[in-house]
Protein backbone atom coordinates (compact mmCIF):
# COMPACT_ATOMS: atom_id res chain seq x y z
CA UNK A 1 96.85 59.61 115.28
CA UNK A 2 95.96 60.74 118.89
CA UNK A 3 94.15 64.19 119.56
CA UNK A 4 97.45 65.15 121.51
CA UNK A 5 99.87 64.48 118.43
CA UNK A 6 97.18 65.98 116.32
CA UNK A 7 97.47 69.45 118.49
CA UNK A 8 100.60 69.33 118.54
CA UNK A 9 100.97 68.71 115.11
CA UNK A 10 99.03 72.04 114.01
CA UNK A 11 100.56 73.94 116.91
CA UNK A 12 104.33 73.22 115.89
CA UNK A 13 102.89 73.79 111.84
CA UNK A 14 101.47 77.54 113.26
CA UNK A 15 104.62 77.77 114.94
CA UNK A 16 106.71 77.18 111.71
CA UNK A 17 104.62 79.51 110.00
CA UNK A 18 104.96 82.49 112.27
CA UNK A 19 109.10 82.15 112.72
CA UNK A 20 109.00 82.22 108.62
CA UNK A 21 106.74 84.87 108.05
CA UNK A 22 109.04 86.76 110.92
CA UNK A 23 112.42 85.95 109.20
CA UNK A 24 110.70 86.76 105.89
CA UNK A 25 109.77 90.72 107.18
CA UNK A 26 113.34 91.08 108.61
CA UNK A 27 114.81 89.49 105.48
CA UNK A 28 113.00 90.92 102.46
CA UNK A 29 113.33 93.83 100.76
CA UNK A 30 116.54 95.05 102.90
CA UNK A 31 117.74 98.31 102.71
CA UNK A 32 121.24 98.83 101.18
CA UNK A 33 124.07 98.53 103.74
CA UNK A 34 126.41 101.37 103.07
CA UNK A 35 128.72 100.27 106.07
CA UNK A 36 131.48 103.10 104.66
CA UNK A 37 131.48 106.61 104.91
CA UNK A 38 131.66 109.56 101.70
CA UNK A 39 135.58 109.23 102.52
CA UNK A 40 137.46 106.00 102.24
CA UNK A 41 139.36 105.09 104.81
CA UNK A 42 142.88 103.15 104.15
CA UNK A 43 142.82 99.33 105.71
CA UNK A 44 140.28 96.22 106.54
CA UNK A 45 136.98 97.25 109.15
CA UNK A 46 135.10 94.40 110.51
CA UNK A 47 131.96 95.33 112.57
CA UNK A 48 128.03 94.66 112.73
CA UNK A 49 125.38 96.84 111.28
CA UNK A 50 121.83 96.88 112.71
CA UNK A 51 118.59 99.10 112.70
CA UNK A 52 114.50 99.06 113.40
CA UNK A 53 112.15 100.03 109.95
CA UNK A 54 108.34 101.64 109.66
CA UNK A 55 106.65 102.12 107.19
CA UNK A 56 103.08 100.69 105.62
CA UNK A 57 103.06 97.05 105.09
CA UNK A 58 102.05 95.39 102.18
CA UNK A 59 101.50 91.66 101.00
CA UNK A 60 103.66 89.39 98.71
CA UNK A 61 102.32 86.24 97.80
CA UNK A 62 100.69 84.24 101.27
CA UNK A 63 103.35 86.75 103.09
CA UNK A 64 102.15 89.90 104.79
CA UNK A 65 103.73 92.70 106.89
CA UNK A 66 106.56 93.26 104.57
CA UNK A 67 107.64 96.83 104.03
CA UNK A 68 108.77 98.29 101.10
CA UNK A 69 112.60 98.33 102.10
CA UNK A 70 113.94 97.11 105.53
CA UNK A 71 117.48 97.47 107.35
CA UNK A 72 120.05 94.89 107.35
CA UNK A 73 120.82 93.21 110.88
CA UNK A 74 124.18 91.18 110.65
CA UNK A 75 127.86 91.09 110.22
CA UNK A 76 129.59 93.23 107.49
CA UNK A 77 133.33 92.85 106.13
CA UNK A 78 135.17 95.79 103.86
CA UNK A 79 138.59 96.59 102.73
CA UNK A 80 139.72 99.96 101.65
CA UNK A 81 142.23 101.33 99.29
CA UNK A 82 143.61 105.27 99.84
CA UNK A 83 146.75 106.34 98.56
CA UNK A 84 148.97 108.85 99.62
CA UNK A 85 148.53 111.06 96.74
CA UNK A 86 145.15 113.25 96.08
CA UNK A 87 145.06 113.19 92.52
CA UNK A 88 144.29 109.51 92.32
CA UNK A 89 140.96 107.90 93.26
CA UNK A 90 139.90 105.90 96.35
CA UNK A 91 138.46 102.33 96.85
CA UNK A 92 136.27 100.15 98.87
CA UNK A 93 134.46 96.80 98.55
CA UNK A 94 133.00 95.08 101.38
CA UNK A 95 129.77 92.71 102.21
CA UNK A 96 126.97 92.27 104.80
CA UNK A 97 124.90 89.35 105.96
CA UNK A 98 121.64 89.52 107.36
CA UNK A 99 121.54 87.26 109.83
CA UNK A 100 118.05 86.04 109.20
CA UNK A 101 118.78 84.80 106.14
CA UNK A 102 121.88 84.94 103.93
CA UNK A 103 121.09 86.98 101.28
CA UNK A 104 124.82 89.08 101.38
CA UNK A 105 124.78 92.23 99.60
CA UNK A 106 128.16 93.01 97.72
CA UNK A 107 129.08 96.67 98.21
CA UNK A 108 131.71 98.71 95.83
CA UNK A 109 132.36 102.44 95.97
CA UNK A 110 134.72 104.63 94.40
CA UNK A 111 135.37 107.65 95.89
CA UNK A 112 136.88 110.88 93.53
CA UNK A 113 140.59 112.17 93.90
CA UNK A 114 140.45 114.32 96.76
CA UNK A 115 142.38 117.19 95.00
CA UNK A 116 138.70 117.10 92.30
CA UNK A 117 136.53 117.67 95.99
CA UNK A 118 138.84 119.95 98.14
CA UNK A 119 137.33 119.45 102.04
CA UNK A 120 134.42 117.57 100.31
CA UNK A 121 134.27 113.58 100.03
CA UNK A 122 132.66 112.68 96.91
CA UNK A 123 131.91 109.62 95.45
CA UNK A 124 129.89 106.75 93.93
CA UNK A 125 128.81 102.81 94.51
CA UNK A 126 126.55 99.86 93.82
CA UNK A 127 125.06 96.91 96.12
CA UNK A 128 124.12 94.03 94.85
CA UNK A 129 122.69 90.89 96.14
CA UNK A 130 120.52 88.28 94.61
CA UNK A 131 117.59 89.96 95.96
CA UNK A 132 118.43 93.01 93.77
CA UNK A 133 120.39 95.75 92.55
CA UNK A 134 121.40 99.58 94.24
CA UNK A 135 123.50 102.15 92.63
CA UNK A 136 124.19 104.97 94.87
CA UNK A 137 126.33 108.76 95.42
CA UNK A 138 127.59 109.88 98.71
CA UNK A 139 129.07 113.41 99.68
CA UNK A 140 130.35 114.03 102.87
CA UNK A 141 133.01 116.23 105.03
CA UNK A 142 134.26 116.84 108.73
CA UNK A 143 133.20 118.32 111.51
CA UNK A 144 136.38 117.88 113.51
CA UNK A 145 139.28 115.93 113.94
CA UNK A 146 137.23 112.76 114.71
CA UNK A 147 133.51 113.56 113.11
CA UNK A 148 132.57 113.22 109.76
CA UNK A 149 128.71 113.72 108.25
CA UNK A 150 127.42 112.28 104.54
CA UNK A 151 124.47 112.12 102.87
CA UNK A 152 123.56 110.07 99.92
CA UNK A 153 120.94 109.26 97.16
CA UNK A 154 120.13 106.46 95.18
CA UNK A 155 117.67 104.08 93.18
CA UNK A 156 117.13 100.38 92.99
CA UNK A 157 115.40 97.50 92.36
CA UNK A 158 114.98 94.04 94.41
CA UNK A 159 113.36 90.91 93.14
CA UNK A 160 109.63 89.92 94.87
CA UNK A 161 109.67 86.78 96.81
CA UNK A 162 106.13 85.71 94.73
CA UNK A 163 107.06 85.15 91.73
CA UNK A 164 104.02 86.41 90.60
CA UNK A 165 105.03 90.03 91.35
CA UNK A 166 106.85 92.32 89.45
CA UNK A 167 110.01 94.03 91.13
CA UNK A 168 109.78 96.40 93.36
CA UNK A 169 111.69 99.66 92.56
CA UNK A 170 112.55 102.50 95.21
CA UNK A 171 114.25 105.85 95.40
CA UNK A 172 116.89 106.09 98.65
CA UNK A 173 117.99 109.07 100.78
CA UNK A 174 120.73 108.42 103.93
CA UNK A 175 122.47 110.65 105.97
CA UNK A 176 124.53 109.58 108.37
CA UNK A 177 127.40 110.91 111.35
CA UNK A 178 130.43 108.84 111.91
CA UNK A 179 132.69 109.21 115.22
CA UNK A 180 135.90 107.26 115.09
CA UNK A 181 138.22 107.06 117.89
CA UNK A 182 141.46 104.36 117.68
CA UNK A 183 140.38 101.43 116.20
CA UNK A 184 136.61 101.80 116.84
CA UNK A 185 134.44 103.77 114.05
CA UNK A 186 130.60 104.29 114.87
CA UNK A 187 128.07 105.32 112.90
CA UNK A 188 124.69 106.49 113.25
CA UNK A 189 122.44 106.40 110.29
CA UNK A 190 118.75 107.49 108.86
CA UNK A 191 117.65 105.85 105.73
CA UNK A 192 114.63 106.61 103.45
CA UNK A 193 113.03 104.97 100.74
CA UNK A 194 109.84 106.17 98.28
CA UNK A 195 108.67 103.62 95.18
CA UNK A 196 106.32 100.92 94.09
CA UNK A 197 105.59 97.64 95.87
CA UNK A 198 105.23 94.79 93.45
CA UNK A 199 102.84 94.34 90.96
CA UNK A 200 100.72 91.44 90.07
CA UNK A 201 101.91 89.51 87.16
CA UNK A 202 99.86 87.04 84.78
CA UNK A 203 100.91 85.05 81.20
CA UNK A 204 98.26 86.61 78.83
CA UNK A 205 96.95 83.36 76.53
CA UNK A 206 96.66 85.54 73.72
CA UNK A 207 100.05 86.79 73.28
CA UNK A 208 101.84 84.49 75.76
CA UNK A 209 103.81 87.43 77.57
CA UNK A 210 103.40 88.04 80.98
CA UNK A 211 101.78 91.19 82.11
CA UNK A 212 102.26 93.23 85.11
CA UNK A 213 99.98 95.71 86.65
CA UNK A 214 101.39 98.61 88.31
CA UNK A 215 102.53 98.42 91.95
CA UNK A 216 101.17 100.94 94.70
CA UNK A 217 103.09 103.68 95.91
CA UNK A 218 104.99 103.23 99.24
CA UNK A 219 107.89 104.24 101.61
CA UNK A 220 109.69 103.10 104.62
CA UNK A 221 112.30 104.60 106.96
CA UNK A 222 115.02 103.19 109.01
CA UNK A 223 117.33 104.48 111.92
CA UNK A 224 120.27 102.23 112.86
CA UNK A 225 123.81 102.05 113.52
CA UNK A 226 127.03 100.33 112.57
CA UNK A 227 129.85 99.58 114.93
CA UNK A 228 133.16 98.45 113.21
CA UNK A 229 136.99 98.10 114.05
CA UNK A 230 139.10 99.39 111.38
CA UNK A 231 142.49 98.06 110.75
CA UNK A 232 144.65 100.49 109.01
CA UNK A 233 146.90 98.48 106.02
CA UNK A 234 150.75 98.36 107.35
CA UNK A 235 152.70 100.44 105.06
CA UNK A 236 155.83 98.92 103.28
């Protein structure tokens, strides 16, 4: 092999190793996409979701630069279920892609009768992907006619992409404002997150278990936004 095809060689190989370590930050450890406000709205919404993340980075097996939760970039989906009457409860399921890498998160919410909340929203979800598992509450309100606020809490764990890391598990805060006007619903949202990286794991000899040590502590932040177009369901 020539010195050219030889530089080229390890030049396209550092290359391939930069793009993955790249999609691997933007991919891992994502954030949960709540793409819905406290109050569910009647109908399909198609849209995409987006943000930018900080927070310390740690490492996960020959990957660095990965923080401890980061925000979803990609298309989302969700239908929505709201009745007429205020003493039954409301429903939403929808999903979001990254588009980095297709680990979709599964999204499911069920928001109280509104005659239990008054001007209140209340409600609670889960998000699931293969990556991990969120469960989540969310209470929100209006501000007028076409503004609504929520904020929400939640805990969760995601898988590490060494499998020679425990999980890592995270407490999550979100508030976010929603404007709708016609068909068009934006929202603008700040997400938190406080827990443990992973851990290193190891199969003890003696008692063939594997052991994990305890991860550090760490946190992230994200601000983003989600732009959908909600089609109310036709009524019979």
């Amino acid at each position: 092999m020539s010195a050219a095809m030889q530089n080229g060689l390890v030049g396209s190989t550092a290359l391939a190793r930069q793009l993955a370590t790249a999609i691997l930050v933007v991919a891992s450890g994502c954030f949960p996409a709540i793409t819905h406000s406290a109050r569910v709205e009647d109908g399909w919404i198609a849209g995409l979701t987006g943000g930018i993340g900080s927070g310390d980075t740690h490492v996960e097996g020959d990957e660095g630069g990965i923080r401890l939760r980061q925000p979803i970039i990609g298309p989302f989906i969700g239908y929505g279920h709201a009745s007429d009457r205020r003493d039954v409860p409301r429903f939403y399921v929808g999903a979001a892609v990254p588009v980095f890498f297709p680990l979709t998160q599964v999204d499911a919410y069920v928001q109280l009768p509104p005659a239990w909340t008054g001007p209140l929203a209340l409600g609670a979800g889960a998000v699931a992907s293969i990556e991990g598992a969120s469960g989540y509450a969310l209470v929100g309100g209006d501000i007028d006619r076409t503004t609504a606020w929520h904020i929400g809490a939640g805990y969760g764990g995601r898988i590490s992409s060494d499998r020679f890391q425990s999980s890592s598990r995270a407490w999550i805060g979100s508030a976010a404002i929603e404007k709708s006007g016609g068909y068009l619903r934006t929202q603008i949202f700040l997400q938190a997150a406080s827990g443990r990286i992973p851990g290193t794991c190891y199969d003890d000899p003696v008692s063939h278990h594997s052991t994990c040590t305890r991860g550090e502590h760490n946190s992230a932040v994200a601000l983003g936004i989600t732009l959908g177009r909600h089609q109310r369901k036709k009524k019979p």
